[in-house]
C-alpha atoms as a PDB file:
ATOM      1  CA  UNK A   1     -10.502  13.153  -8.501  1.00  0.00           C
ATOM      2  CA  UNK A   2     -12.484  10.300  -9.814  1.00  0.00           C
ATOM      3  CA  UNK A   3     -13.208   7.333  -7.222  1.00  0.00           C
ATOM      4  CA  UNK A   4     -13.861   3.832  -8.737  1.00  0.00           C
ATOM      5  CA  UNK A   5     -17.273   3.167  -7.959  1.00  0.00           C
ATOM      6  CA  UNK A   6     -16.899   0.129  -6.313  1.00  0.00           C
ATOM      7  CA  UNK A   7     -14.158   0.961  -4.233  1.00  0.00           C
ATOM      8  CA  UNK A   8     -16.463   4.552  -3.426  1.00  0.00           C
ATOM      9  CA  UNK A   9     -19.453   1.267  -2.273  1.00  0.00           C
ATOM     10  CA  UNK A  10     -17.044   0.032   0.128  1.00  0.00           C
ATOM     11  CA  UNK A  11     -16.143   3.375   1.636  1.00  0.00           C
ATOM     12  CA  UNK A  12     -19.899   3.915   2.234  1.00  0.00           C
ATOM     13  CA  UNK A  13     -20.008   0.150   3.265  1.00  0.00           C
ATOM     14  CA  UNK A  14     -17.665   0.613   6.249  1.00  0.00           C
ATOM     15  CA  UNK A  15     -19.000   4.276   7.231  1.00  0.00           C
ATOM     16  CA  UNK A  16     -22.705   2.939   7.349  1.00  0.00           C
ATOM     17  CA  UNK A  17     -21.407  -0.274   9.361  1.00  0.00           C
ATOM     18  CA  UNK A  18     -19.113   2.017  11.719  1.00  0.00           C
ATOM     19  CA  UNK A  19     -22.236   4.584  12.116  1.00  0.00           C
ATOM     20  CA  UNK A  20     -24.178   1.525  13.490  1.00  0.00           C
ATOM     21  CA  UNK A  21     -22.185  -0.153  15.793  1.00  0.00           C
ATOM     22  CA  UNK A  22     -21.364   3.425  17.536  1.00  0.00           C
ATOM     23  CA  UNK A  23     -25.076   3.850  17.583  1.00  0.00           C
ATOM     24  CA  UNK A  24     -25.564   0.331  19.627  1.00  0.00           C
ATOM     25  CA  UNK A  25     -22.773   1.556  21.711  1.00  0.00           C
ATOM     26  CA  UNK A  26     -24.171   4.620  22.479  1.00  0.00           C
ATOM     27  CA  UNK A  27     -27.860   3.449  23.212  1.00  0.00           C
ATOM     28  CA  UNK A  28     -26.015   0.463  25.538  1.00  0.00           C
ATOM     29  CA  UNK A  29     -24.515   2.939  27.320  1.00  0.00           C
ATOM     30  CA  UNK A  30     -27.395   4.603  28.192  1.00  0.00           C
ATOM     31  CA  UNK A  31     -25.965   8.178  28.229  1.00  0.00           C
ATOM     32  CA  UNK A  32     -27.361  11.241  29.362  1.00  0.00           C
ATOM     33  CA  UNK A  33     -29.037  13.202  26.508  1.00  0.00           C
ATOM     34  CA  UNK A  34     -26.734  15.997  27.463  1.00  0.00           C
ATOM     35  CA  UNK A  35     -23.913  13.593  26.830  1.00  0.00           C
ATOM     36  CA  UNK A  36     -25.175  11.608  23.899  1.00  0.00           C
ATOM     37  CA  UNK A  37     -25.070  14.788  21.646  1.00  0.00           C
ATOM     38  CA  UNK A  38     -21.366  15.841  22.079  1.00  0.00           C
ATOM     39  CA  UNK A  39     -20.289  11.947  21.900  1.00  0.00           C
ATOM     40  CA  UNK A  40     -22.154  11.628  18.153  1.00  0.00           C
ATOM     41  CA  UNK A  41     -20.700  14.558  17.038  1.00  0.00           C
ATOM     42  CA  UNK A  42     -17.318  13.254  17.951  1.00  0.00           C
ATOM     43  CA  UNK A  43     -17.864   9.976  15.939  1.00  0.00           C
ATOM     44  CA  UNK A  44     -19.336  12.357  13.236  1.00  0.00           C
ATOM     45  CA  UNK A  45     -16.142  13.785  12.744  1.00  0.00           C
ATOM     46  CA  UNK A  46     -14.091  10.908  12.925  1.00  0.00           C
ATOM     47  CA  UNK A  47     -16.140   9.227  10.338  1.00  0.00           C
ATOM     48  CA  UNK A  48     -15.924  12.642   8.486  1.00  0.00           C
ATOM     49  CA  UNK A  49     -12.184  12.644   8.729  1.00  0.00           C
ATOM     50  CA  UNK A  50     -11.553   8.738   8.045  1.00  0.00           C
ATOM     51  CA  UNK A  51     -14.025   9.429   4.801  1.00  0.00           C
ATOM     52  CA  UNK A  52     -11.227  11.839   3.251  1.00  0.00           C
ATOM     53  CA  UNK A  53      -8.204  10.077   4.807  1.00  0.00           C
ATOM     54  CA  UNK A  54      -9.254   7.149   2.461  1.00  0.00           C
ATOM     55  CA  UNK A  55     -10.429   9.376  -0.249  1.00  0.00           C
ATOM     56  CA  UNK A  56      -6.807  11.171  -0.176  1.00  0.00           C
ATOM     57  CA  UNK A  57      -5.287   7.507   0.078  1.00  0.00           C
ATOM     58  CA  UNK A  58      -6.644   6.684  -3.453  1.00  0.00           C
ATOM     59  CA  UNK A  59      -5.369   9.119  -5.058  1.00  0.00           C
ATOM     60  CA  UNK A  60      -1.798   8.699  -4.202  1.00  0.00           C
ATOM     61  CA  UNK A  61       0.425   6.719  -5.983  1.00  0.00           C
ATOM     62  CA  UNK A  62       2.057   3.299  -4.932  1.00  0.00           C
ATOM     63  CA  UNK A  63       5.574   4.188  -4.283  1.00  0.00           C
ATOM     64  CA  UNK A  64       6.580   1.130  -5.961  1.00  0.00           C
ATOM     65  CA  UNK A  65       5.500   3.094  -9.350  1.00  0.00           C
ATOM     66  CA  UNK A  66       8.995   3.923 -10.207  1.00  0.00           C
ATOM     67  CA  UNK A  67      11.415   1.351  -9.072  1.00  0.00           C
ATOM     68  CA  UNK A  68      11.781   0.346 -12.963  1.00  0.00           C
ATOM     69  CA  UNK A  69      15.511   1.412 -13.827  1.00  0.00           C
ATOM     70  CA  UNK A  70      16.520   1.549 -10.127  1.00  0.00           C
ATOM     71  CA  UNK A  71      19.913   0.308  -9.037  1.00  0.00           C
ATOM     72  CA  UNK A  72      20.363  -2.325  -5.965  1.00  0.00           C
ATOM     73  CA  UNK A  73      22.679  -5.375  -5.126  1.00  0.00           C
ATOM     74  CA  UNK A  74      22.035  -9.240  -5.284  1.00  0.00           C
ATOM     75  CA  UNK A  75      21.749 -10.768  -2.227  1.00  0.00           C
ATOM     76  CA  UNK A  76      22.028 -13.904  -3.091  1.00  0.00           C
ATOM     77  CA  UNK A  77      22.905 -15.660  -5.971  1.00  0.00           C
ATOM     78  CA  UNK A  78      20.214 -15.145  -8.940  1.00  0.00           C
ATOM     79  CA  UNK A  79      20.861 -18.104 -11.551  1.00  0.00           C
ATOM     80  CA  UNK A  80      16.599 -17.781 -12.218  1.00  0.00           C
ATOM     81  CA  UNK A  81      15.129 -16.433  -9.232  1.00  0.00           C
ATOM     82  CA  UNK A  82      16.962 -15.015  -5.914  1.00  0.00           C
ATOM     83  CA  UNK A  83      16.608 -11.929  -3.457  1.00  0.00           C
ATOM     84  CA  UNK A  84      17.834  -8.559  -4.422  1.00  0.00           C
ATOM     85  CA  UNK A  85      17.671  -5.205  -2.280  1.00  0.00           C
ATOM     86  CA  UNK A  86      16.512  -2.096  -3.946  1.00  0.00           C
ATOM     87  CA  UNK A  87      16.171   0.869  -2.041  1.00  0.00           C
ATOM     88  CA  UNK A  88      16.693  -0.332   1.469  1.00  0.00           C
ATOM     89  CA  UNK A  89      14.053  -2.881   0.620  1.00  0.00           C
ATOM     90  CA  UNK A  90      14.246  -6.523   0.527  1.00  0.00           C
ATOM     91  CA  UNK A  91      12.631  -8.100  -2.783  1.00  0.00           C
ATOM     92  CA  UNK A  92      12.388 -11.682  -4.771  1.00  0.00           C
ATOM     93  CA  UNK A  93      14.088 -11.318  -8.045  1.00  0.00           C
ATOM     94  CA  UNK A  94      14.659 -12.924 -11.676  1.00  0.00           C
ATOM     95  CA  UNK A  95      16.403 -13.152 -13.822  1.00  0.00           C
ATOM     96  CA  UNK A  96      17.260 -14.898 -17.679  1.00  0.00           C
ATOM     97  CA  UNK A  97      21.069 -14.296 -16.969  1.00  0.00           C
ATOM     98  CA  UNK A  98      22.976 -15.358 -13.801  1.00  0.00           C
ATOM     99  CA  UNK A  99      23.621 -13.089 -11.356  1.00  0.00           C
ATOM    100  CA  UNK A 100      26.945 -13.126  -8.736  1.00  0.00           C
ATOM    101  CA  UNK A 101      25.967 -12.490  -4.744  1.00  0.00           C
ATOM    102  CA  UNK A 102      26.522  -8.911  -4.211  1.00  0.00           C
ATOM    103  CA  UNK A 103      26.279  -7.912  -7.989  1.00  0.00           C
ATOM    104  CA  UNK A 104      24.715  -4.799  -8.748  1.00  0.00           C
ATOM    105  CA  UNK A 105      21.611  -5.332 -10.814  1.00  0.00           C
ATOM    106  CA  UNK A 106      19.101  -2.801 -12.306  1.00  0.00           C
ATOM    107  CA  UNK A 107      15.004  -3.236 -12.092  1.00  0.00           C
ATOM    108  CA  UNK A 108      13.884  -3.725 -15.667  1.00  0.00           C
ATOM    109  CA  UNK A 109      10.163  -4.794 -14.337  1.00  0.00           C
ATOM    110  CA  UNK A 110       8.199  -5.246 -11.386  1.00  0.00           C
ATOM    111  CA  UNK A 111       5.747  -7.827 -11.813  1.00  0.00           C
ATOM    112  CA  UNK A 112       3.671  -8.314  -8.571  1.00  0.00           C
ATOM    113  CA  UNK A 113       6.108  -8.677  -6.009  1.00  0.00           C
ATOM    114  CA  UNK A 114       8.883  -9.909  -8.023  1.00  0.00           C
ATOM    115  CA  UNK A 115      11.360  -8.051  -9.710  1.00  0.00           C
ATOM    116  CA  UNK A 116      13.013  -8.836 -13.264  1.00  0.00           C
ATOM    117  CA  UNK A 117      16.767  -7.513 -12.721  1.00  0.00           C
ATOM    118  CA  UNK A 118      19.513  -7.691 -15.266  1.00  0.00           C
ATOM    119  CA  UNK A 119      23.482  -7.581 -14.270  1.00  0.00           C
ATOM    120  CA  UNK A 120      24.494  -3.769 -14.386  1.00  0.00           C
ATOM    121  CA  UNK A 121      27.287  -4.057 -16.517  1.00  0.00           C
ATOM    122  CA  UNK A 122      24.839  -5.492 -19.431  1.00  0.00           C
ATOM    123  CA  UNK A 123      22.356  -3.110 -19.203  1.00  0.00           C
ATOM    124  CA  UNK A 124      24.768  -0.853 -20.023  1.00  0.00           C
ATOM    125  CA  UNK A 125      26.620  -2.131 -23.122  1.00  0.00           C
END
């Protein structure tokens, strides 16, 4: 998998800052040496595991992908913009034709985090 490179500088960008501060904390702390070792190792990993957690994140894809041609029902009354829900999900809509309250209406774009929904019964004919 192929990171963007700047978004791969900001993952190195919070590690290095996150290293740091747990080093301050640790020298302010003024462990034992016996103690120091296992407590580094612990932030090792953590910085280890929060390194592929966001790695893994990136890869995934927005689950918003896909809610072109999805089904859901006016909320209110859409004569240009209005709120629809869509998959148990609560949205700002628009619309070129108006739409009843409680109409069913059918995603035909998502742009940002507004919706362009036609009436069902049109998309259809």
């Amino acid at each position: 998998m192929s990171i963007p490179r700047e978004t791969a500088l900001r993952i190195l960008l919070f590690n290095l800052i996150y290293f740091f501060i747990a080093a301050v904390v640790i020298f302010y702390l003024d462990l034992h040496t016996w103690l120091i070792i296992p407590v580094i190792l612990v932030i090792m990993a953590w910085g280890i595991y929060a390194y592929r957690m966001n790695v893994r994140m990136l890869g995934m894809p927005s689950r918003y992908v896909g809610i072109e041609d999805e089904e859901g029902q006016a909320l209110t009354p859409i004569l240009e913009t209005g709120k629809i829900k869509v998959k148990g999900e609560i949205w700002n809509a628009c619309s070129s034709r108006p739409i009843k309250k409680g109409e069913r209406v059918r995603v035909m774009k998502r742009d940002g985090m507004i919706l362009e929904v036609e009436p069902v019964d049109i998309v259809e004919d």
